[in-house]
N, C-alpha and C. Protein backbone atom coordinates (compact mmCIF):
# COMPACT_ATOMS: atom_id res chain seq x y z
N UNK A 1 59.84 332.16 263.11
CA UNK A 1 60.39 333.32 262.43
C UNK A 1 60.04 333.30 260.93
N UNK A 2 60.28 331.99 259.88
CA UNK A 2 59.65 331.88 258.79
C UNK A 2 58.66 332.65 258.49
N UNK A 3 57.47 331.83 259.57
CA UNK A 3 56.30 332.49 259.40
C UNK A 3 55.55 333.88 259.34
N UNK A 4 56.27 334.67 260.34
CA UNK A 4 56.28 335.57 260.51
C UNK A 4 56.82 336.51 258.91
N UNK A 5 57.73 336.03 258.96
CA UNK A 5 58.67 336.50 257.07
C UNK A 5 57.12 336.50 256.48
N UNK A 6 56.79 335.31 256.14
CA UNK A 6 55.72 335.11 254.88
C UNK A 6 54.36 336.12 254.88
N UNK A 7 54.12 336.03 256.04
CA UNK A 7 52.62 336.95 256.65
C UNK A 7 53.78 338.74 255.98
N UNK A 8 54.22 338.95 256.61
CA UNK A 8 54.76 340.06 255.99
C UNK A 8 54.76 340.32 254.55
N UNK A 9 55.29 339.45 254.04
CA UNK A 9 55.62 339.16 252.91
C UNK A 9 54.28 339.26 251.84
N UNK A 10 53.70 338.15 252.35
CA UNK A 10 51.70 338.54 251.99
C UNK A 10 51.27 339.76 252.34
N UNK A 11 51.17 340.52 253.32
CA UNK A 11 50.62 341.80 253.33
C UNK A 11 51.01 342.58 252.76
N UNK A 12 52.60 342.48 252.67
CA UNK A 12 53.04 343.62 251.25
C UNK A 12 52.67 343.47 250.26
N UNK A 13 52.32 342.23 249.62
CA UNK A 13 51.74 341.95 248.24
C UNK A 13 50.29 342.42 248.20
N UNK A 14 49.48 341.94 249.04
CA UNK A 14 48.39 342.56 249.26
C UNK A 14 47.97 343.97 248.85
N UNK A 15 49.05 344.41 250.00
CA UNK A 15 48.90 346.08 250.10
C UNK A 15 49.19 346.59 248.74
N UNK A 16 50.04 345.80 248.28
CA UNK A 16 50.76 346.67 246.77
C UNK A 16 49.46 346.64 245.79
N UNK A 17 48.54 345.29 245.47
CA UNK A 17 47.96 345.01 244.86
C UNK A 17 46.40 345.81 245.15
N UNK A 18 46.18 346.29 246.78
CA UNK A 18 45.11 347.15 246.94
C UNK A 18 45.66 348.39 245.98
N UNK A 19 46.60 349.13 246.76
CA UNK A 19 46.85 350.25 245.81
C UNK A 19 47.06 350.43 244.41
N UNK A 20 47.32 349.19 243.66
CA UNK A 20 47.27 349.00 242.39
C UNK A 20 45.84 349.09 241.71
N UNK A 21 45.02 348.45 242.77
CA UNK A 21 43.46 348.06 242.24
C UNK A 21 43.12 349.56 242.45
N UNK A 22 42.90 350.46 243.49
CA UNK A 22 42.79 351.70 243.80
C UNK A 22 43.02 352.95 243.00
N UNK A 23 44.44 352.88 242.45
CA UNK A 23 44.73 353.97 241.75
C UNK A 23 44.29 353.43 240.41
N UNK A 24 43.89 352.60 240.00
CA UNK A 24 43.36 352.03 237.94
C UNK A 24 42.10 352.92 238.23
N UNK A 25 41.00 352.30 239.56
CA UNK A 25 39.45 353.08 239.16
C UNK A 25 39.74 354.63 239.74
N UNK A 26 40.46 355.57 240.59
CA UNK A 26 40.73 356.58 239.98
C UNK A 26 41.19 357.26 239.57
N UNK A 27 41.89 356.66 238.45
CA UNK A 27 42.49 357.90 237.57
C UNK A 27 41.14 358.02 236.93
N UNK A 28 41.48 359.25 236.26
CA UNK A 28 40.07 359.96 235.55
C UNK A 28 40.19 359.80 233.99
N UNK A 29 38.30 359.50 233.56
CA UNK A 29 38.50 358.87 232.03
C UNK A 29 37.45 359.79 231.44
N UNK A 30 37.89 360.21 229.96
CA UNK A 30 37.25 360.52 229.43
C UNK A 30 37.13 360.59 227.78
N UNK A 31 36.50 359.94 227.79
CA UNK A 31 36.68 359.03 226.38
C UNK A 31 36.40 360.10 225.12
N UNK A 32 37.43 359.44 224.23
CA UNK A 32 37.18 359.77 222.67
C UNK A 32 36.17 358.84 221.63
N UNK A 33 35.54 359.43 220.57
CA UNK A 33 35.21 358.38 219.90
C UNK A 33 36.36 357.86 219.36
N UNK A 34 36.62 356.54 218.97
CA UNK A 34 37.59 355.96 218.59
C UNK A 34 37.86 356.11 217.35
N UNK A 35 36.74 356.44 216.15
CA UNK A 35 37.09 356.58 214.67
C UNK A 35 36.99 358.34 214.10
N UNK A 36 38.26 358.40 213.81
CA UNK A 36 38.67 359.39 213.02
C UNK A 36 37.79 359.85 212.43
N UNK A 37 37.04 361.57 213.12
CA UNK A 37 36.50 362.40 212.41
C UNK A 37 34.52 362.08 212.46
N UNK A 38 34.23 360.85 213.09
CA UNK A 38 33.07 360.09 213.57
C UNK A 38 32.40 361.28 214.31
N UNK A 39 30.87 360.92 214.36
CA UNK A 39 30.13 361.77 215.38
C UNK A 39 28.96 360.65 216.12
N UNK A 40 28.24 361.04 216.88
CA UNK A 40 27.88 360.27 217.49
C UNK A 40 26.55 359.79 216.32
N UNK A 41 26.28 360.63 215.22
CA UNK A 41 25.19 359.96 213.95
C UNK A 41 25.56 358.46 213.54
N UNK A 42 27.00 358.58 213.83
CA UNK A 42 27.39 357.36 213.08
C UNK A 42 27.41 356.21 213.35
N UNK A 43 26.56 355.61 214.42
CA UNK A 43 26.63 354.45 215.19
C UNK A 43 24.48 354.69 215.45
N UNK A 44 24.26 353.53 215.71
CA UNK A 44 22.68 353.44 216.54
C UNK A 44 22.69 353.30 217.86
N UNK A 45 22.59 354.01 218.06
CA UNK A 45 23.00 354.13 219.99
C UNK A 45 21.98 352.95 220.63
N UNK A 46 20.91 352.50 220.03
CA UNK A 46 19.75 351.53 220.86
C UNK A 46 20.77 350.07 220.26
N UNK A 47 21.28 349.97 219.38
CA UNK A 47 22.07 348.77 219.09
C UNK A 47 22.78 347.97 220.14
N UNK A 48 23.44 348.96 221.38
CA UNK A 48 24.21 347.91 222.69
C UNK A 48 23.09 347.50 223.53
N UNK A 49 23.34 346.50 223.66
CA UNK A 49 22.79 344.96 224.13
C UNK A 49 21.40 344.64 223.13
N UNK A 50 21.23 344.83 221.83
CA UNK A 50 20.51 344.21 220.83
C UNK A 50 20.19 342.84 220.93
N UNK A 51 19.35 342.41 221.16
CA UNK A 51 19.19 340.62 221.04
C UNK A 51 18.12 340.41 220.25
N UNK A 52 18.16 339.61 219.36
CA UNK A 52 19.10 338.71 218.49
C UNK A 52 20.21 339.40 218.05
N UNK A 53 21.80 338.82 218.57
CA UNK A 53 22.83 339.16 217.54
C UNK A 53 23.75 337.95 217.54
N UNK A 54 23.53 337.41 216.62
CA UNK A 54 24.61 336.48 215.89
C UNK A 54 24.88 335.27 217.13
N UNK A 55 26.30 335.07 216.30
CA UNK A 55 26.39 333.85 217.81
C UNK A 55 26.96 334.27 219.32
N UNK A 56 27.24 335.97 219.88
CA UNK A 56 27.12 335.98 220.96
C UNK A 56 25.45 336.62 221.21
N UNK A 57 24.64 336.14 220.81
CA UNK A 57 23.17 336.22 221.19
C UNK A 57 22.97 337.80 221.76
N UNK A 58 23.70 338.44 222.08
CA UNK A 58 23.74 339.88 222.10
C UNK A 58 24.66 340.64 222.09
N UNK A 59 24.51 342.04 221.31
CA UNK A 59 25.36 343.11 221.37
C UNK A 59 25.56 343.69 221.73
N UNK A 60 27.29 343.48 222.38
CA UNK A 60 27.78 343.84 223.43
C UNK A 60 28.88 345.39 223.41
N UNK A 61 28.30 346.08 222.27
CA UNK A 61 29.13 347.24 221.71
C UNK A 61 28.14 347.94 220.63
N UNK A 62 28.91 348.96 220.29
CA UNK A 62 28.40 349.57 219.14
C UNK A 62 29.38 349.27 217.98
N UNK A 63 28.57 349.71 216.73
CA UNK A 63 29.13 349.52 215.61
C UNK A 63 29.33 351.11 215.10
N UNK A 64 30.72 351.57 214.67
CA UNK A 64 30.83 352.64 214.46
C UNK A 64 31.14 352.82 212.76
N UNK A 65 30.08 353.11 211.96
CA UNK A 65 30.56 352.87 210.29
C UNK A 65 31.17 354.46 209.71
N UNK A 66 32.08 353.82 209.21
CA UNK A 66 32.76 354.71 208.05
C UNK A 66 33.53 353.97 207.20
N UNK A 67 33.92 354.72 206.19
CA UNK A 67 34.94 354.05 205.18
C UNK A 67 36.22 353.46 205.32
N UNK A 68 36.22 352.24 204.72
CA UNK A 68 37.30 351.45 205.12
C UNK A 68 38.80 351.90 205.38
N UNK A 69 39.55 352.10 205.89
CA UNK A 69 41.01 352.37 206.05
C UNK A 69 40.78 354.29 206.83
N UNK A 70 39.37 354.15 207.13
CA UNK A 70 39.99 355.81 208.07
C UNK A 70 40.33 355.19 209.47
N UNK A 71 41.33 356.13 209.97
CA UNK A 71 41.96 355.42 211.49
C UNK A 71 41.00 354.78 212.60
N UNK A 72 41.69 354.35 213.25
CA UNK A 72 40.44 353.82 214.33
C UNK A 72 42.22 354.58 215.94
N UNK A 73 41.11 355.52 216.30
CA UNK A 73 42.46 356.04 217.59
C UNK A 73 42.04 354.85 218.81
N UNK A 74 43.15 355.38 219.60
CA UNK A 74 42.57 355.06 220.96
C UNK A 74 41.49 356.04 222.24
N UNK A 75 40.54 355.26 222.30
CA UNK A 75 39.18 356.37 222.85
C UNK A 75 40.21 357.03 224.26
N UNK A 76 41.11 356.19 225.38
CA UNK A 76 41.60 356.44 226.55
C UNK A 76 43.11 355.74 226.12
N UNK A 77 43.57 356.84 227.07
CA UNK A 77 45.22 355.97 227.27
C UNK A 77 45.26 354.77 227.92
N UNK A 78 46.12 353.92 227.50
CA UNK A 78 46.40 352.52 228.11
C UNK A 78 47.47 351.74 227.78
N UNK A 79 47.42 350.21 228.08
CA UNK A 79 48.26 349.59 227.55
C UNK A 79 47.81 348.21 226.58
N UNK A 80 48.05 348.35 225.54
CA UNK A 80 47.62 346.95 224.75
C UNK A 80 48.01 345.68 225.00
N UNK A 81 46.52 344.79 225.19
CA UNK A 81 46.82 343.82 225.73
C UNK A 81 46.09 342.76 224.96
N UNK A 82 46.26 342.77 223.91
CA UNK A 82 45.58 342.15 222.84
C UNK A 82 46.26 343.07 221.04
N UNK A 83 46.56 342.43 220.75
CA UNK A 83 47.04 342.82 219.31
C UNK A 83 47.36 342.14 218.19
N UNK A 84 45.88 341.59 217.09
CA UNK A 84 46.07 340.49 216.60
C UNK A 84 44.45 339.96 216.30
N UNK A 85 44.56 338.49 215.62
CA UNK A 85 43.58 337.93 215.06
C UNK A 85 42.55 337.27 215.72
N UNK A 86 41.15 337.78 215.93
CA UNK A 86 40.44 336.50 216.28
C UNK A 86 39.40 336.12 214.96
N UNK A 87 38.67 334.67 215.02
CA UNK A 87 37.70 334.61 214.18
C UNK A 87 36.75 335.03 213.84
N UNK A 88 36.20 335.66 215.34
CA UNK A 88 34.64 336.55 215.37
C UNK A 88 35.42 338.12 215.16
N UNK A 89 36.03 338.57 215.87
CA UNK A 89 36.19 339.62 215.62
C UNK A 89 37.63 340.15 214.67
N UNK A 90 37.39 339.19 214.04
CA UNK A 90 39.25 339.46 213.09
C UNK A 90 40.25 340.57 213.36
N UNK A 91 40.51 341.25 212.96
CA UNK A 91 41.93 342.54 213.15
C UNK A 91 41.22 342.99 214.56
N UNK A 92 41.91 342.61 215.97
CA UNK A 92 41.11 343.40 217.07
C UNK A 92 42.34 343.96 217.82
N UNK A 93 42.05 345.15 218.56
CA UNK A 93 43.17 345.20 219.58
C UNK A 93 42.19 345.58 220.93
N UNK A 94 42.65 345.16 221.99
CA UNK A 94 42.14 345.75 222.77
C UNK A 94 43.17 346.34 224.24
N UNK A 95 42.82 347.53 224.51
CA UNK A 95 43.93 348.27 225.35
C UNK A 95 42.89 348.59 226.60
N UNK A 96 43.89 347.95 227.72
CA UNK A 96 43.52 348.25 229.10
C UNK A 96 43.54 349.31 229.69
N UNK A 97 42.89 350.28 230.11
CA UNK A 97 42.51 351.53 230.33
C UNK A 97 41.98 351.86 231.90
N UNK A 98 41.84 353.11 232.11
CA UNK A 98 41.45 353.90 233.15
C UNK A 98 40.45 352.78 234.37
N UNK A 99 40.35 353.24 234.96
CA UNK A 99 38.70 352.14 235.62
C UNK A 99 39.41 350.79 235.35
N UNK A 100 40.42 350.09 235.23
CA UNK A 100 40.33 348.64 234.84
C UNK A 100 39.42 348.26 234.02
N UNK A 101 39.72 348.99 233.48
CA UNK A 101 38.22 348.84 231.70
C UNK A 101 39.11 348.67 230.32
N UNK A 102 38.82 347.78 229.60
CA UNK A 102 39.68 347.22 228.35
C UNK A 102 38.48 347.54 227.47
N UNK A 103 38.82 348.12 226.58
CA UNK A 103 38.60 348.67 225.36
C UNK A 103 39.08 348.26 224.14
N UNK A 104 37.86 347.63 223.25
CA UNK A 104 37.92 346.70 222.43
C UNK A 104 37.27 347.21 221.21
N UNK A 105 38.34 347.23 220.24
CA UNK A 105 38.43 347.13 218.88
C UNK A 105 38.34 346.42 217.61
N UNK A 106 37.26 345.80 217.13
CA UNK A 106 37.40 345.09 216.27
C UNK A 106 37.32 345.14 214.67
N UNK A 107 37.31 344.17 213.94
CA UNK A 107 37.19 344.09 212.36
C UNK A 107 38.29 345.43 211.75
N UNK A 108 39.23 345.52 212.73
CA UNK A 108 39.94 346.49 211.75
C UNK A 108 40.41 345.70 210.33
N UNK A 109 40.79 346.55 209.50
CA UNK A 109 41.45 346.29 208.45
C UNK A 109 43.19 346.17 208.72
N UNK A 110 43.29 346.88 209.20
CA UNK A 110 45.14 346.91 209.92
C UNK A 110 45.25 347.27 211.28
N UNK A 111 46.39 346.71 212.08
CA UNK A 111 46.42 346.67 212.92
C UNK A 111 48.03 347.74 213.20
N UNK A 112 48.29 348.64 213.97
CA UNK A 112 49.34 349.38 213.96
C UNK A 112 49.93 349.75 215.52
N UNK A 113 49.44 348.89 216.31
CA UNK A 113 50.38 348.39 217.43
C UNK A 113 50.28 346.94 217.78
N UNK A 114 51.38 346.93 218.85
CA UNK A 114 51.88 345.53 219.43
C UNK A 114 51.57 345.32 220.56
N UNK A 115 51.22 344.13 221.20
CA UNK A 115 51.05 343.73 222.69
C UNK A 115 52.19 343.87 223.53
N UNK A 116 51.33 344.81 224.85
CA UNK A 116 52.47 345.44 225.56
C UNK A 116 52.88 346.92 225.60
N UNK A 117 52.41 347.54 224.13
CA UNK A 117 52.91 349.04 223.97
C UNK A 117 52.19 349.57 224.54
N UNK A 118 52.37 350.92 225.35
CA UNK A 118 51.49 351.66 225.99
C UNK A 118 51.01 352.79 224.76
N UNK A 119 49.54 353.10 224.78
CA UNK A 119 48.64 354.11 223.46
C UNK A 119 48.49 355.10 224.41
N UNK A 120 48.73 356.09 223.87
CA UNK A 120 48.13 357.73 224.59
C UNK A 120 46.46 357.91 223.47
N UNK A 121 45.67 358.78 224.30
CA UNK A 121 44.68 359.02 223.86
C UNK A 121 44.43 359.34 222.64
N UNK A 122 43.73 358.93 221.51
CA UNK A 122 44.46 359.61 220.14
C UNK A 122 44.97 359.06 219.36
N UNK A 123 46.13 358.25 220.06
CA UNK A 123 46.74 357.75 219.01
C UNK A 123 46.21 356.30 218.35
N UNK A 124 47.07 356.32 216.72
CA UNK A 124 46.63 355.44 215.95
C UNK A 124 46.49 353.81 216.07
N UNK A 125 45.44 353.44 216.34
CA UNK A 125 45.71 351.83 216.66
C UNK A 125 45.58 350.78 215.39
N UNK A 126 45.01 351.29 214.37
CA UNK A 126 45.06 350.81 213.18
C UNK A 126 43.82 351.40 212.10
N UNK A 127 43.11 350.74 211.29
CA UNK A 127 42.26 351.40 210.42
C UNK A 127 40.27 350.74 210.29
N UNK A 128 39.50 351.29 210.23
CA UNK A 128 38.00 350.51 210.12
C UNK A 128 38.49 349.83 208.94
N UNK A 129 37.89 348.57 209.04
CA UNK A 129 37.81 347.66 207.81
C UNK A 129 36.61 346.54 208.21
N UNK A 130 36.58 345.26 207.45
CA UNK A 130 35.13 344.62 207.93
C UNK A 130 35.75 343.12 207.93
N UNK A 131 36.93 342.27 208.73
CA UNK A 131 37.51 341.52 209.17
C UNK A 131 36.47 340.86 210.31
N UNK A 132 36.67 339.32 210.17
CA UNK A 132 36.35 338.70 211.02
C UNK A 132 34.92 338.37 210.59
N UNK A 133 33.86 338.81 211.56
CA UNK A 133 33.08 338.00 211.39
C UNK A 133 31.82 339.11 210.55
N UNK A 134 32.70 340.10 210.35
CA UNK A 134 32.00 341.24 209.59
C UNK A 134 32.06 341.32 207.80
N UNK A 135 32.68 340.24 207.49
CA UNK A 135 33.52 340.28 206.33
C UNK A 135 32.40 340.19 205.37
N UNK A 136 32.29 340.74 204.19
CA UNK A 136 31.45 341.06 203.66
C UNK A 136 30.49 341.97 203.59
N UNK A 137 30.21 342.54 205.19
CA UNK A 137 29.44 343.65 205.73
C UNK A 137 30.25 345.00 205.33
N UNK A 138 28.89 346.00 205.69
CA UNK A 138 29.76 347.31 205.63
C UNK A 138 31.12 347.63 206.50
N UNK A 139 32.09 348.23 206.09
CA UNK A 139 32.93 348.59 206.97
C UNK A 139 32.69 349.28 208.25
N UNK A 140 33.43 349.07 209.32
CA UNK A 140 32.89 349.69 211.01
C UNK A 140 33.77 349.25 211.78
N UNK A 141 33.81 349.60 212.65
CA UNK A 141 34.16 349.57 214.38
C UNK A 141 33.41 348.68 215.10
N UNK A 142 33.92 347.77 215.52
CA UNK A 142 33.19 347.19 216.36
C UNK A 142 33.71 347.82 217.52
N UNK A 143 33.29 348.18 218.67
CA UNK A 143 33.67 349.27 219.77
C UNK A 143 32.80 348.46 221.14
N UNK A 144 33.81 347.66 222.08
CA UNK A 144 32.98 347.76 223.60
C UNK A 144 34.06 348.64 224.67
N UNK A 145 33.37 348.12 225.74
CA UNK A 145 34.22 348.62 226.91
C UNK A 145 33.69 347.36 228.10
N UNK A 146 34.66 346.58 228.15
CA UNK A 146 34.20 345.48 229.50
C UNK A 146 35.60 345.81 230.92
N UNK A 147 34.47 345.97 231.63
CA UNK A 147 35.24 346.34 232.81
C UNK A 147 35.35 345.28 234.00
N UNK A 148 36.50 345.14 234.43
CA UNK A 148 37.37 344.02 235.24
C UNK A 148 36.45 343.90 236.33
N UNK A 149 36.26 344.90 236.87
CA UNK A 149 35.30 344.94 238.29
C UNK A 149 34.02 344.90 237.79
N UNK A 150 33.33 344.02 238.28
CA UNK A 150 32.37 343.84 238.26
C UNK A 150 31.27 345.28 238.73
N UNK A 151 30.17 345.38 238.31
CA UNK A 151 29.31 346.48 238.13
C UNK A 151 27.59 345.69 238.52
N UNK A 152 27.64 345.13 239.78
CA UNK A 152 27.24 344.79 240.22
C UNK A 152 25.36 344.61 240.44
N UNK A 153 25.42 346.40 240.15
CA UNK A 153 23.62 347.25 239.92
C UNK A 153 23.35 346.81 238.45
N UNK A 154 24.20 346.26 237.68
CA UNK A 154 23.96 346.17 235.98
C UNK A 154 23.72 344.76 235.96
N UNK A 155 23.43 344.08 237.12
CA UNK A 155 23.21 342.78 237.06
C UNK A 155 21.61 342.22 236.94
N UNK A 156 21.07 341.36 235.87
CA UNK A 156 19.84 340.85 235.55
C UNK A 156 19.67 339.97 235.51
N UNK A 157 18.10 339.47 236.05
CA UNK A 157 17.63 338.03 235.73
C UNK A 157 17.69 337.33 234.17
N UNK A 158 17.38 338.56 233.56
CA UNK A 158 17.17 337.58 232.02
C UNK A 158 18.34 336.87 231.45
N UNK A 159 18.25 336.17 230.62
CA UNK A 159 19.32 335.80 229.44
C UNK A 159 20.74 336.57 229.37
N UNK A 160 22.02 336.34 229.59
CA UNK A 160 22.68 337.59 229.45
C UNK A 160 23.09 338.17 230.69
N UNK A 161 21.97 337.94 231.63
CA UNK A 161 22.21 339.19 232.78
C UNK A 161 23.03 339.33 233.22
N UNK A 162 23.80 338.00 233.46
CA UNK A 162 25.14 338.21 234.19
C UNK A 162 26.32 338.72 233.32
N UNK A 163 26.27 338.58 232.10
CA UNK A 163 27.28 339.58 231.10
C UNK A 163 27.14 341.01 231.68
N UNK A 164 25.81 341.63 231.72
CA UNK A 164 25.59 343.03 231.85
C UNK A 164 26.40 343.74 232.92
N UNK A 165 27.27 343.14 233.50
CA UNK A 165 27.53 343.83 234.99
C UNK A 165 29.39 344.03 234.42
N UNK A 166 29.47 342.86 233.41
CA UNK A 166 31.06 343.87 232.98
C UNK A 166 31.18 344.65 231.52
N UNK A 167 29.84 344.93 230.52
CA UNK A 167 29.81 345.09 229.63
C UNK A 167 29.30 346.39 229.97
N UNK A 168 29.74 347.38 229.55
CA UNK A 168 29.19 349.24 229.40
C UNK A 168 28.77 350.25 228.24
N UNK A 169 27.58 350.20 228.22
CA UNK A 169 27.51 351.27 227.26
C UNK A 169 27.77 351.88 226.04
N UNK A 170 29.20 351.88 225.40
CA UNK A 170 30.02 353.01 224.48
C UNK A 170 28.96 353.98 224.64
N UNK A 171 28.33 353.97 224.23
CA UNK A 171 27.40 355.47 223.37
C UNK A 171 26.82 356.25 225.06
N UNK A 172 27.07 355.60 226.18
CA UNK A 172 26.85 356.82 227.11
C UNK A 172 28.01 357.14 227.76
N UNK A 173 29.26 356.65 227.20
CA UNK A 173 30.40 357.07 228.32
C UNK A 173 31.69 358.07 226.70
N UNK A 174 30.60 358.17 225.65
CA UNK A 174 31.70 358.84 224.57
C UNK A 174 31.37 360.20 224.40
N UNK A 175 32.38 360.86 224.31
CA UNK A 175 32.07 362.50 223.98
C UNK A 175 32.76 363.12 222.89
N UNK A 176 32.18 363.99 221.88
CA UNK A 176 32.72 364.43 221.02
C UNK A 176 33.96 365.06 221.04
């Protein structure tokens, strides 16, 4: 009888966790640029996956420049799951989004949410500044999108290749 309990017990978890995985890739996404008032001039679109870059040997985002302290929104609604300091990418937040895709923010200058808060599209996540490993550089956005599920056709032999299958684009999935 135990047993029977547990197998139940597992398939409900299961099941809950299919439909969880199910409804993230479709809800429907459609992205903002993330910096206040930005157009797509303002970034080099051939820049994602650049190699030579620094010490992750390639670039895995775009760089979005403008002047220091204009907002940086959120491109999709989500929930922040990251809010806070790293070394390479200093002031970062990054918010889990549509598709099981986390959306990553870096070198802000300020940071204006907390881990855990849910962001509607739009709203303010803090400001461009040149933190972290940008410091000294022009002010910008560091901007990716790495997605949970693997992307399987984006997978390569070279250097890297196996990054390519959760790392996407920015500059073909953003719209004015």
């Amino acid at each position: 009888m135990k047993r029977t309990k547990t197998k139940t017990v597992v398939g409900a978890i299961l099941a809950l966790l299919l439909l969880l995985l199910a409804a993230g890739i479709c809800l429907p996404e459609r992205l903002i640029i993330p910096v206040k008032g930005a157009t797509k001039s303002d970034w080099n679109a051939k820049s994602f996956w650049f190699s030579p870059w620094g010490k992750s040997g390639v670039h895995k985002g775009i760089d979005i420049f403008a002047q220091e302290g204009v907002p940086v929104i959120a491109a999709s609604s989500g929930l922040v799951v990251q809010a806070g300091f790293t070394p390479g990418g200093g002031n970062v937040v990054s918010v889990l989004g549509p598709k099981w895709r986390v959306h990553y923010y870096a070198h802000l200058k300020s940071i204006n949410v907390t881990n855990g808060e849910f962001v509607s599209q739009g709203s303010k996540l803090g400001t461009v500044g040149s933190t972290g490993n940008a410091a000294g550089k022009q002010p910008h956005l560091h901007y990716a999108i790495i997605t949970q599920i693997p992307y399987v056709w984006l997978f390569q032999t070279e250097k890297y290749g196996f990054d390519r299958m959760f790392f996407l684009n920015p500059h073909d999935l953003l719209r004015r």
